[in-house]
Protein backbone atom coordinates (compact mmCIF):
# COMPACT_ATOMS: atom_id res chain seq x y z
CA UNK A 1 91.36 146.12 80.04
CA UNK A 2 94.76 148.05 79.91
CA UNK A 3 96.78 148.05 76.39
CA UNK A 4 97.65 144.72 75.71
CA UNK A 5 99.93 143.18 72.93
CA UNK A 6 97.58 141.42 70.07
CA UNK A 7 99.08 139.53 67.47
CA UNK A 8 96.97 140.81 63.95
CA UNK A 9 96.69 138.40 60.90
CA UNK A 10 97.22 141.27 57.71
CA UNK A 11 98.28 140.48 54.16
CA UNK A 12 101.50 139.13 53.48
CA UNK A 13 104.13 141.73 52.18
CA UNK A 14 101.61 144.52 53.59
CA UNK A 15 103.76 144.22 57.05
CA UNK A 16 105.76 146.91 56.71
CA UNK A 17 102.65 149.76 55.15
CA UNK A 18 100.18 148.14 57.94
CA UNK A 19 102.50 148.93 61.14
CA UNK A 20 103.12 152.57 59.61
CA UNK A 21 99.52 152.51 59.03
CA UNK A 22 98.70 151.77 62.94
CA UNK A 23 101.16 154.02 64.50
CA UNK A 24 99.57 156.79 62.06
CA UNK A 25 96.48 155.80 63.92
CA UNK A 26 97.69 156.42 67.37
CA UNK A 27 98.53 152.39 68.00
CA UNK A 28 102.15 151.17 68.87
CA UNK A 29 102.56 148.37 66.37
CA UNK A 30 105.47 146.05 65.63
CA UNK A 31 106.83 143.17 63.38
CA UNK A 32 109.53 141.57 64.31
CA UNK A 33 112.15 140.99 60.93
CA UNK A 34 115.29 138.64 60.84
CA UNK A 35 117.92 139.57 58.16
CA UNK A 36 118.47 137.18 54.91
CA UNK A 37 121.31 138.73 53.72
CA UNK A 38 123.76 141.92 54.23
CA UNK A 39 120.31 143.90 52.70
CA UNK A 40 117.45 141.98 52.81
CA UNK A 41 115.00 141.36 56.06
CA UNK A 42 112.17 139.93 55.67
CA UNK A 43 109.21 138.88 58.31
CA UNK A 44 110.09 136.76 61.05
CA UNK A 45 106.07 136.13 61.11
CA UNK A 46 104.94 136.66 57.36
CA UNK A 47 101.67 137.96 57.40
CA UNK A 48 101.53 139.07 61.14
CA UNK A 49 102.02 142.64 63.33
CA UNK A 50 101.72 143.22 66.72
CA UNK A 51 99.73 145.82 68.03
CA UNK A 52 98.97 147.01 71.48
CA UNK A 53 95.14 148.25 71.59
CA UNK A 54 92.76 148.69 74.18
CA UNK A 55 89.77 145.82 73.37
CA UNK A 56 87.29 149.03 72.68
CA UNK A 57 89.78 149.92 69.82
CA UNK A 58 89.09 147.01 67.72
CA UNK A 59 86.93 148.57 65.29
CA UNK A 60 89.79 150.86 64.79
CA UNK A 61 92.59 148.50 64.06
CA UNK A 62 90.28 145.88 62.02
CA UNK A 63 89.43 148.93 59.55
CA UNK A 64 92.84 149.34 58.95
CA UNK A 65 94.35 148.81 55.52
CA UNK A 66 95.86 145.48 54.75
CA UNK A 67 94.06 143.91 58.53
CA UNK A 68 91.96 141.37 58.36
CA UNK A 69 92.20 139.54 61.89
CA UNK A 70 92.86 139.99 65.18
CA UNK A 71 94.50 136.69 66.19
CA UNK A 72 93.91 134.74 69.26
CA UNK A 73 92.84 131.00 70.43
CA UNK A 74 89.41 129.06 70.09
CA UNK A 75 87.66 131.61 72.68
CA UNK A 76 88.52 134.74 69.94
CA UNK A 77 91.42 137.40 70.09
CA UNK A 78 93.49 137.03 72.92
CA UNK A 79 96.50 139.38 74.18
CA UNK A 80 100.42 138.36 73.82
CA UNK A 81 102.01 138.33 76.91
CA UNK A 82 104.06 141.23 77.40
CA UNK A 83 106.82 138.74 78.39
CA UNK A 84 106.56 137.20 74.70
CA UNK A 85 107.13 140.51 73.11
CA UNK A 86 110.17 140.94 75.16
CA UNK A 87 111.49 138.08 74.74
CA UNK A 88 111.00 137.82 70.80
CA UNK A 89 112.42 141.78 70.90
CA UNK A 90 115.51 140.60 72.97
CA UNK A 91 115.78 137.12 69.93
CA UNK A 92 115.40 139.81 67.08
CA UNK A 93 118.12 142.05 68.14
CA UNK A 94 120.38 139.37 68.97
C-alpha cells in the first residue's frame, strides 16, 4: 500500500509533542487546530493526529510517545481519504 492518511488516537494535550515526535521519525503528521481566542488554539480533534505511514510502519508510529491507537472502523485501522484531509486543511485555514 502507498502512504496513506491514518487518523491516530494519542493522549489528549500530547497533540502538539506527538506530531513533532512523528515528523522527527521520518512521518508527515498533522492536527488540525481552530483558534479560541486572539492566542489560544486548541485541537479541532482532542486527542487525535494524522499521520501518513506506509501499513509496514506501524510498529514505528504505535511506539511513539504519547500513541496509543491507530484509528479505523470495525475491520481495524483504516486510511483517511486524502480528499478528507484536504478538505478539513481547506475548513482549518478558512
Amino acid at each position: 500500500m502507498p502512504d496513506a492518511w491514518f487518523a491516530l488516537g494519542v493522549r489528549e494535550n500530547t497533540e502538539n509533542s506527538v506530531a513533532a515526535a512523528l515528523v522527527a521519525r521520518g512521518f508527515e503528521a498533522w492536527h488540525p487546530t481552530h483558534r479560541v481566542t486572539k492566542l489560544t488554539e486548541v485541537p479541532l480533534f482532542p486527542g487525535c493526529v494524522f499521520a501518513r505511514m506506509r501499513e509496514h510502519d506501524r510498529r514505528a508510529v504505535l511506539t511513539t510517545p504519547g500513541v496509543h491507537s491507530i484509528l479505523g472502523g470495525a475491520s481495524g485501522a483504516e486510511p483517511v481519504r486524502d480528499e478528507s484531509i484536504r478538505s478539513l486543511r481547506i475548513l482549518v485555514a478558512a
